[in-house]
Protein backbone atom coordinates (compact mmCIF):
# COMPACT_ATOMS: atom_id res chain seq x y z
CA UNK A 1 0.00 0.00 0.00
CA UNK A 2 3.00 2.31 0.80
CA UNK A 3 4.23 1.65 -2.34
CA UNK A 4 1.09 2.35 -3.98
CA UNK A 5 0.94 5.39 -2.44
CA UNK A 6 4.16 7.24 -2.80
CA UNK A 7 3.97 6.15 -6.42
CA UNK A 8 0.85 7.91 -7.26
CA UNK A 9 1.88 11.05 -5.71
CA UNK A 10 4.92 11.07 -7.63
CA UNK A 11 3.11 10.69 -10.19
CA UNK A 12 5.46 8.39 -12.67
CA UNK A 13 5.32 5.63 -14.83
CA UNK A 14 6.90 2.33 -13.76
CA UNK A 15 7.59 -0.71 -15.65
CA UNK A 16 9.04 -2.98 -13.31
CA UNK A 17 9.59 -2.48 -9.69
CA UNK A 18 11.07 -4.92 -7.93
CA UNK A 19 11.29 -5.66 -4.38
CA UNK A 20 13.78 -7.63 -2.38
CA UNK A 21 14.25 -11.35 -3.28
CA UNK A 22 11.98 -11.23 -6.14
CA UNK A 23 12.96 -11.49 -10.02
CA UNK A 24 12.18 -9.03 -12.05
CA UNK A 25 10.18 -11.11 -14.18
CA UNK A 26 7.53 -11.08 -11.59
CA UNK A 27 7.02 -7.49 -11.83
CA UNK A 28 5.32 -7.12 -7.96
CA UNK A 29 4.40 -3.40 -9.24
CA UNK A 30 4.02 -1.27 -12.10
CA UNK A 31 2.36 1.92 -13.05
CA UNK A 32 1.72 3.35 -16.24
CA UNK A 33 0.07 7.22 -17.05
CA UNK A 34 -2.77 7.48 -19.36
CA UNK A 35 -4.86 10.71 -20.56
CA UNK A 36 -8.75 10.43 -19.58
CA UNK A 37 -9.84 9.59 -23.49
CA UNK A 38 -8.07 6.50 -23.91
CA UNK A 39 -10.24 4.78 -21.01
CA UNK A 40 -13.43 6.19 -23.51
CA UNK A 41 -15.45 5.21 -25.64
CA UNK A 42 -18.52 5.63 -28.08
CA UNK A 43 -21.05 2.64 -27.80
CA UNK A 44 -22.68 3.24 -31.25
CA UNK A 45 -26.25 0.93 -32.00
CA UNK A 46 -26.03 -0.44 -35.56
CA UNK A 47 -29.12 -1.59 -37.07
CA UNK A 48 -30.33 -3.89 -39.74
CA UNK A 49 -33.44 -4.02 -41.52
CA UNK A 50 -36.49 -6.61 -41.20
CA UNK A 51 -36.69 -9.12 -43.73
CA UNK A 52 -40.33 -11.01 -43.66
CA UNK A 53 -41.70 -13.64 -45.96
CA UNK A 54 -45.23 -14.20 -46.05
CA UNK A 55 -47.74 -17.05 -46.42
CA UNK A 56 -51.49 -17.43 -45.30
CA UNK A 57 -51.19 -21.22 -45.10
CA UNK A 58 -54.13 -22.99 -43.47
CA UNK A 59 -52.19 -24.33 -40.56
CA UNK A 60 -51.74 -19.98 -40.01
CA UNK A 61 -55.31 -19.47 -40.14
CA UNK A 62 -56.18 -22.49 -37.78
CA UNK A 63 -54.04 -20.80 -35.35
CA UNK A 64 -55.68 -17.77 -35.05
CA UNK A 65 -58.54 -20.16 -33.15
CA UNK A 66 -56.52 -19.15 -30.18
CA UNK A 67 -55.25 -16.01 -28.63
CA UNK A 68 -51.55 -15.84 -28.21
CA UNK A 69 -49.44 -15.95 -25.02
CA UNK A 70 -50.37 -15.85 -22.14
CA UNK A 71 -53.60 -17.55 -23.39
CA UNK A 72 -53.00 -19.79 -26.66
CA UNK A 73 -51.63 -22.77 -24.55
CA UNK A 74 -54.60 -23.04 -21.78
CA UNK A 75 -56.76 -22.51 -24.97
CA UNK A 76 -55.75 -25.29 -26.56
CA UNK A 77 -56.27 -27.30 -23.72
CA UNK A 78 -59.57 -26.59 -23.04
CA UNK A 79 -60.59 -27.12 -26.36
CA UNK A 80 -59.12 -30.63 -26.74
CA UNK A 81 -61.16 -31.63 -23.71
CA UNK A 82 -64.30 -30.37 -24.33
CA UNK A 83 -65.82 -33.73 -25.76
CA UNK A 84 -64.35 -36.16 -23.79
CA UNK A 85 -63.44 -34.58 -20.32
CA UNK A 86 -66.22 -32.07 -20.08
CA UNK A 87 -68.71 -33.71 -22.14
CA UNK A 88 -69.72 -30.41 -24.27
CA UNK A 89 -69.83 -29.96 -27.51
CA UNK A 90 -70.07 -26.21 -29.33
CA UNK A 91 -72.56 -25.27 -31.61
CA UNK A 92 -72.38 -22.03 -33.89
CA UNK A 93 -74.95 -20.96 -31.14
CA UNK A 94 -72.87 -22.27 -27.86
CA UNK A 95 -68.99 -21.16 -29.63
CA UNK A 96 -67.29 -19.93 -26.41
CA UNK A 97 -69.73 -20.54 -23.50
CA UNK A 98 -67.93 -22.49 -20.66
CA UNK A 99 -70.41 -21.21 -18.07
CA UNK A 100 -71.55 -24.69 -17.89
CA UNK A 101 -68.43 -26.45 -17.09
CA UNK A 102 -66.37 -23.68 -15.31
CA UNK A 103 -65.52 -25.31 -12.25
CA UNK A 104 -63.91 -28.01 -14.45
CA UNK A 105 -62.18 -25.54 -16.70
CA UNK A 106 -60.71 -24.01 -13.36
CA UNK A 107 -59.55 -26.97 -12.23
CA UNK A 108 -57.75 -28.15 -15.08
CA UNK A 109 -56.11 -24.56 -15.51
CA UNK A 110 -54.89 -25.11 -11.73
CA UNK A 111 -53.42 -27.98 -12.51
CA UNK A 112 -52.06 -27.65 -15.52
CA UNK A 113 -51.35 -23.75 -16.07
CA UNK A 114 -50.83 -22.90 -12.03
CA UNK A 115 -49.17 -19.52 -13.37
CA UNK A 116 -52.10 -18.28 -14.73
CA UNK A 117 -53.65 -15.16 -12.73
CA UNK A 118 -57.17 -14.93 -11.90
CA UNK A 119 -57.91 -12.20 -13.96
CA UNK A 120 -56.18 -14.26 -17.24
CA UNK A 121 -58.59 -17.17 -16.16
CA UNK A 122 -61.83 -15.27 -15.81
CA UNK A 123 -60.65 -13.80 -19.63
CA UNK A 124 -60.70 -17.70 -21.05
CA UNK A 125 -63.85 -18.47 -19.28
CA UNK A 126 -65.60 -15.57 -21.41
CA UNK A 127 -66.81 -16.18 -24.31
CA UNK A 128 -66.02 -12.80 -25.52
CA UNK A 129 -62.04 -14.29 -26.55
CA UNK A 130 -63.22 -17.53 -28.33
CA UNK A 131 -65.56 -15.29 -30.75
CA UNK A 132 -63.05 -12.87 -31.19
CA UNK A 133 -60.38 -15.37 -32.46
CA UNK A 134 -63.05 -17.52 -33.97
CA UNK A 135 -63.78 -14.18 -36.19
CA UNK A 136 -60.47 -13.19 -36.90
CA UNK A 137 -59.63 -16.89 -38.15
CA UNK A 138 -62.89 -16.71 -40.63
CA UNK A 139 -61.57 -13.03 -41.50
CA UNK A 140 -58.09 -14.87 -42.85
CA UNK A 141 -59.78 -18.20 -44.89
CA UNK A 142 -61.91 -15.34 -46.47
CA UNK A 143 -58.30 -13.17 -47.28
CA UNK A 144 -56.63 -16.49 -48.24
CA UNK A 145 -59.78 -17.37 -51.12
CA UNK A 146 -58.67 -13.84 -52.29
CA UNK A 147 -54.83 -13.86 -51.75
CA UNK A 148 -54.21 -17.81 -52.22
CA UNK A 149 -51.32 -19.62 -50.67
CA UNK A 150 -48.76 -18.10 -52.43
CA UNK A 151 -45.49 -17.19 -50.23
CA UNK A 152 -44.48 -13.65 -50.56
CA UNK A 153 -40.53 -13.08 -50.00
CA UNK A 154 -41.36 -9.46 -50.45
CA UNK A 155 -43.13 -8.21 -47.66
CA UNK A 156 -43.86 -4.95 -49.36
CA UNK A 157 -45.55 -6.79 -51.70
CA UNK A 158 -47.65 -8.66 -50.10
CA UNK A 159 -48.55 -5.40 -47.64
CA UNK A 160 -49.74 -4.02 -51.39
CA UNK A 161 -52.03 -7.34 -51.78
CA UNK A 162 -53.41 -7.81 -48.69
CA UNK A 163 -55.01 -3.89 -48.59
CA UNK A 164 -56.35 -4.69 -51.89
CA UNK A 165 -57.73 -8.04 -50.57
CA UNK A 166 -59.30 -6.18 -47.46
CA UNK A 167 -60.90 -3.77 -49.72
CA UNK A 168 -61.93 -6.28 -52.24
CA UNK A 169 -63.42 -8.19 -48.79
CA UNK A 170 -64.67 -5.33 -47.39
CA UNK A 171 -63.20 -7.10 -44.24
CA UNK A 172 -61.90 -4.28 -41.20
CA UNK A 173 -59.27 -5.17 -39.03
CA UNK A 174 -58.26 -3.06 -35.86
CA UNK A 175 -54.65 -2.75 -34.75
CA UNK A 176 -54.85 -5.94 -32.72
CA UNK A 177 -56.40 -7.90 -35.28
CA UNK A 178 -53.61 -7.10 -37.83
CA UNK A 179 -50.99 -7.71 -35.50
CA UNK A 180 -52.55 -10.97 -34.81
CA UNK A 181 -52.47 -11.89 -38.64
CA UNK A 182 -49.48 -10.50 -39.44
CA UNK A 183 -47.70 -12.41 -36.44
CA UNK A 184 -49.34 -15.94 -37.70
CA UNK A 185 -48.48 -15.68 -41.39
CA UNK A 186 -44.77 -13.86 -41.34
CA UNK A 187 -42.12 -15.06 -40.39
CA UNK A 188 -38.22 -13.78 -40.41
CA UNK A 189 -36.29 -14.77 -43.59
CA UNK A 190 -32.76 -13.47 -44.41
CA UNK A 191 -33.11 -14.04 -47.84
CA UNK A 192 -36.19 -11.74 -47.98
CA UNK A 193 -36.65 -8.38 -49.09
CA UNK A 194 -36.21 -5.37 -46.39
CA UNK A 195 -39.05 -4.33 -45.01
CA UNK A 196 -39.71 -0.22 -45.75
CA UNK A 197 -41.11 1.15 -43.20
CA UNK A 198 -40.96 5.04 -44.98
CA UNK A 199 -40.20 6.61 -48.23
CA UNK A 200 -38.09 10.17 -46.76
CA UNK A 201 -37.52 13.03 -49.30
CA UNK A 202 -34.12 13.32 -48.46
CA UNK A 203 -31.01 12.26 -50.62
CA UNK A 204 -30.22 8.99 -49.98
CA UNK A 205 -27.54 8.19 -46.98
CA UNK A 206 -26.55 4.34 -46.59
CA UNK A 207 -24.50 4.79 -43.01
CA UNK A 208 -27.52 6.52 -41.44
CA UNK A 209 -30.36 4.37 -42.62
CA UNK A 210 -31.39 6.18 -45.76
CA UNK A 211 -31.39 3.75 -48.69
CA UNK A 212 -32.09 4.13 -52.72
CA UNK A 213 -34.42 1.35 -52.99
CA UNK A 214 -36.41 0.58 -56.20
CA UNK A 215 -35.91 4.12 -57.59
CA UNK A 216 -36.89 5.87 -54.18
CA UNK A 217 -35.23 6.81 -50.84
CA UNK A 218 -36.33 4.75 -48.15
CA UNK A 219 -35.63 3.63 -44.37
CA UNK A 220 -36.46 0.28 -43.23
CA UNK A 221 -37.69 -1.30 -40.22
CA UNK A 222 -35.48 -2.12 -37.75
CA UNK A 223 -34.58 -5.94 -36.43
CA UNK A 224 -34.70 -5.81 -32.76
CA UNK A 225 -33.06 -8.94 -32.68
CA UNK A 226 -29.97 -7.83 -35.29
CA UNK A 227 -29.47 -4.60 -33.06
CA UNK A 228 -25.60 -4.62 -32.12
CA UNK A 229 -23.69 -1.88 -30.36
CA UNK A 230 -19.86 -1.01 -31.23
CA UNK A 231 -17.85 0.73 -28.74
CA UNK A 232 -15.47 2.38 -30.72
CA UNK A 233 -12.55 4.02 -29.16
CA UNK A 234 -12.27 7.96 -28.15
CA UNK A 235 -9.47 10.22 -30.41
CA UNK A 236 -9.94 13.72 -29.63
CA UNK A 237 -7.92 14.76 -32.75
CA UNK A 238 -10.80 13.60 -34.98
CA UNK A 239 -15.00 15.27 -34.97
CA UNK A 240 -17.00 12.36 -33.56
CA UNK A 241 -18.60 11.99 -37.09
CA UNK A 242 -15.36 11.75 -38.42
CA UNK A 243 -14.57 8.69 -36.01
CA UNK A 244 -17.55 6.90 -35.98
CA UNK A 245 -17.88 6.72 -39.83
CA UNK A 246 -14.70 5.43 -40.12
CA UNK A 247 -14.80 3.18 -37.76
CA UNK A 248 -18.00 1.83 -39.63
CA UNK A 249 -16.75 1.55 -42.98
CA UNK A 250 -13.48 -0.19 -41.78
CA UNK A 251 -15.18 -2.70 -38.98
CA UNK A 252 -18.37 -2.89 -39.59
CA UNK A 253 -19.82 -2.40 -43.34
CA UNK A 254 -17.38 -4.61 -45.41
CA UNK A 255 -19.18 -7.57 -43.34
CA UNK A 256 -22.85 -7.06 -43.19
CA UNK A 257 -23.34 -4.48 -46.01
CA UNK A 258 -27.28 -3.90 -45.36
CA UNK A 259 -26.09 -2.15 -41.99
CA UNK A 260 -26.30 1.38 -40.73
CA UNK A 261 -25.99 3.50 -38.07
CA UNK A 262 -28.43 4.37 -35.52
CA UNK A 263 -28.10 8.56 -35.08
CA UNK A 264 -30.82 8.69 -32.50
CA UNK A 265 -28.82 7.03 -30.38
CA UNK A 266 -26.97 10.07 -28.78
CA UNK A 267 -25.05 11.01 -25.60
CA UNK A 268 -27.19 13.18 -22.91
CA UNK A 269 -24.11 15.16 -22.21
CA UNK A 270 -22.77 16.52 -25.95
CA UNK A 271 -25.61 15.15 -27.73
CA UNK A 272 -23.57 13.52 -30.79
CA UNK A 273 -24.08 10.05 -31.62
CA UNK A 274 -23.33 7.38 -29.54
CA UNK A 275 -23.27 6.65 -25.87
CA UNK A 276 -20.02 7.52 -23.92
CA UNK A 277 -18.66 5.50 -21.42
CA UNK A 278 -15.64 4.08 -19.68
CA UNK A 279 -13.50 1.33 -19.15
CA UNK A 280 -9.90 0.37 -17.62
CA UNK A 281 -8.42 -2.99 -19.60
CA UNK A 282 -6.35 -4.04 -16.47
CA UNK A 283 -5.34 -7.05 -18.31
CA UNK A 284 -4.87 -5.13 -21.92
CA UNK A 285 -1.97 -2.62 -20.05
CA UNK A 286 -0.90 -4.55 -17.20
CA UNK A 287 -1.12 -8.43 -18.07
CA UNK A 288 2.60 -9.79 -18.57
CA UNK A 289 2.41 -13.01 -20.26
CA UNK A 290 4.40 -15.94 -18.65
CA UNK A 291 5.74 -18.41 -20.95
CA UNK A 292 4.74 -22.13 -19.76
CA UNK A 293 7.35 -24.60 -17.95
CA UNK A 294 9.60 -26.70 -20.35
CA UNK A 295 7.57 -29.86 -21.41
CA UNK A 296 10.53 -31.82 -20.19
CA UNK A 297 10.66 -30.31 -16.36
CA UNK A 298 7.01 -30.71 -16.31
CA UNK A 299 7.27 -34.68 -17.27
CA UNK A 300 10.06 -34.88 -14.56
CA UNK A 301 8.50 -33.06 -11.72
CA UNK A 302 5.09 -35.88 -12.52
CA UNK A 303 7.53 -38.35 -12.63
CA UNK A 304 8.87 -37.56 -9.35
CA UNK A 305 4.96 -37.43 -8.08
CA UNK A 306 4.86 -40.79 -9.61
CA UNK A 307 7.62 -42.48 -7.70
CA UNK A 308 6.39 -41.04 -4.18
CA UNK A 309 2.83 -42.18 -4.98
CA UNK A 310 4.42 -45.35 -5.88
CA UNK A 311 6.74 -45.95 -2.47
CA UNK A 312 3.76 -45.10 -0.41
CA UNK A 313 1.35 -47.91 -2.13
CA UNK A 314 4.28 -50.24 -1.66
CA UNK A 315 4.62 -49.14 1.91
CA UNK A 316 0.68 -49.96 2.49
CA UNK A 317 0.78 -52.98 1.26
CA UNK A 318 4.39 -54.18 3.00
C-alpha cells in the first residue's frame, strides 16, 4: 500500500519495480500514465433491416382459433377436452360458452397452467375471446380465397395485396387484429426483401439508414433482434462523425453491407451520436504473459509425483 501510495503522488510511470528477493520477471508493481480519453469510448447501436416472408397457409389461419401468449396454450387445452373430459360440444350458437363447465375448466387450468392469474382465467372463461379469435380466423380463410397460398418473399408486396384483398373483402381489421395476422403468417427470412417502413424526401444516406431502394429513398424497419452496439474508441484529434464513420466503414460495413448507423442514439451530455462511457483494460496494459514450464521439467516433476505415490502404495501394502 506504501508503495502504492508514494507512487501515485509522484506521479510516474513504472515498468518494473522490484522488491527484495523477487525477479524481475515477476514485476510485484508497475504503473503506467494514461490521458482520460483513452479509457473512452462511443457505444454506437447499428441496425439492420427486417426481412419477412409471407404465407397465409391454413395451418396460419387455424391458429388464429386461439389467442396468443399468455392464453393460446390453456386454450388449446380446453378445447381438446371439451368432448371427452367435459362432455360439451359447441354449436355455432354455444362457440365460447364455458359457463356450464367452469368449475372443471378451473380446475384443469390449476393444474395444468398454475401460473395463470385470476384475472387471465376469468378472460378464457368468457366467451367474448373464443368469438373474437373464432372471427379473426374466418376473417383470414376469407383473405386467403382472395390472396391464395402463395409465399411472398417481399413483404412490401404482399402489404400491397393484402389492402387490396381487405378492400376487395370489405373485411376491417383493428390494430390488434392485424398484428394478430401479421404475427401468424410472417415469419423472419434473411433471404427476404427489407421491409420499408418510410419513403423520406431526403437524398439517400446508406451509413444513417437512408437507402435508394427501387428508384426511391427509403428507411427500413429495424430488427430488434440484429441490433448490435460497437464501442469504438475515443481520439480527440478527430470530430466524432469523423470517427464513428470510419470506424464503420473499416469494422463494420465490409461484413454485413445492409447495416447502418443508428443517429438517434446520442449522448445526454454533448448530444452527438453514440453513448459515452468508460472502461480500464487491467489485463490489456498490465497483463505480462508468462511463458509455460519446459515440457521436459514438467514430465520430470510428474515423474517424481509418480515415484512417491508409488513408495507409499508399496509401503501400504508391505
Amino acid at each position: 500500500m506504501a508503495t502504492i501510495t508514494q507512487n501515485y503522488g509522484d506521479f510516474v510511470a513504472v515498468d518494473t519495480l522490484a522488491q527484495d528477493g523477487e525477479t524481475e520477471q515477476q514485476k510485484p508493481f508497475a504503473s503506467k500514465i494514461f490521458d482520460s480519453h483513452e479509457f473512452g469510448y462511443r457505444r454506437v447501436t447499428i441496425e439492420r433491416p427486417l426481412r419477412l416472408s409471407a404465407q397465409i397457409t391454413d395451418s396460419a389461419i387455424a391458429s388464429l382459433r386461439f389467442a396468443p401468449k399468455p392464453f393460446n396454450a390453456v386454450m388449446q387445452s380446453i378445447d381438446a377436452q371439451l368432448g371427452t373430459a367435459f362432455g360439451t360440444v359447441w354449436t355455432a350458437e354455444t362457440y365460447g360458452q364455458l359457463q356450464d363447465v367452469a368449475l372443471e375448466v378451473r380446475a384443469l387450468i390449476k393444474a395444468e397452467f398454475p401460473e395463470l392469474k385470476e384475472k387471465d382465467i376469468k378472460e378464457v372463461l368468457d366467451s367474448k375471446i373464443w368469438l373474437f379469435q373464432k372471427a379473426l380466423m374466418e376473417k383470414a380463410q376469407a383473405l386467403q380465397a382472395v390472396i391464395g397460398t402463395e409465399q411472398f418473399d417481399d413483404f412490401n408486396q404482399f402489404d400491397e395485396v393484402l389492402k387490396k384483398a381487405l378492400k376487395q373483402t370489405d373485411i376491417k381489421l383493428d390494430a390488434k387484429e392485424k398484428k394478430q395476422l401479421l404475427d401468424a403468417i410472417t415469419w423472419k427470412n434473411p433471404e427476404a426483401e427489407p421491409v420499408i417502413n418510410k419513403v423520406v424526401k431526403q437524398a439517400e444516406n446508406p451509413l444513417y439508414g437512408q437507402f435508394s431502394y427501387n428508384g426511391k429513398v427509403v428507411e427500413f424497419v429495424q430488427d430488434g433482434d440484429l441490433r448490435d452496439a460497437e464501442n469504438i474508441a475515443l481520439n480527440p484529434k478527430v470530430s466524432t462523425t469523423e470517427l464513428i464513420e470510419d470506424y464503420f466503414k473499416r469494422e463494420v460495413q465490409p461484413h454485413v453491407a445492409d447495416a447502418w448507423i443508428n443517429a438517434d442514439k446520442r449522448d445526454e451530455k454533448d448530444g452527438e451520436i453514440g453513448i459515452v462511457g468508460y472502461e480500464i483494460p487491467f489485463n490489456r496494459h498490465f497483463y505480462v504473459y508468462q511463458p509455460p514450464r519446459d515440457l521436459a521439467e514438467i514430465d520430470a516433476d510428474l515423474d517424481a509425483v509418480s515415484r512417491e505415490i508409488m513408495e507409499l502404495l508399496q509401503e501400504v501394502h508391505s
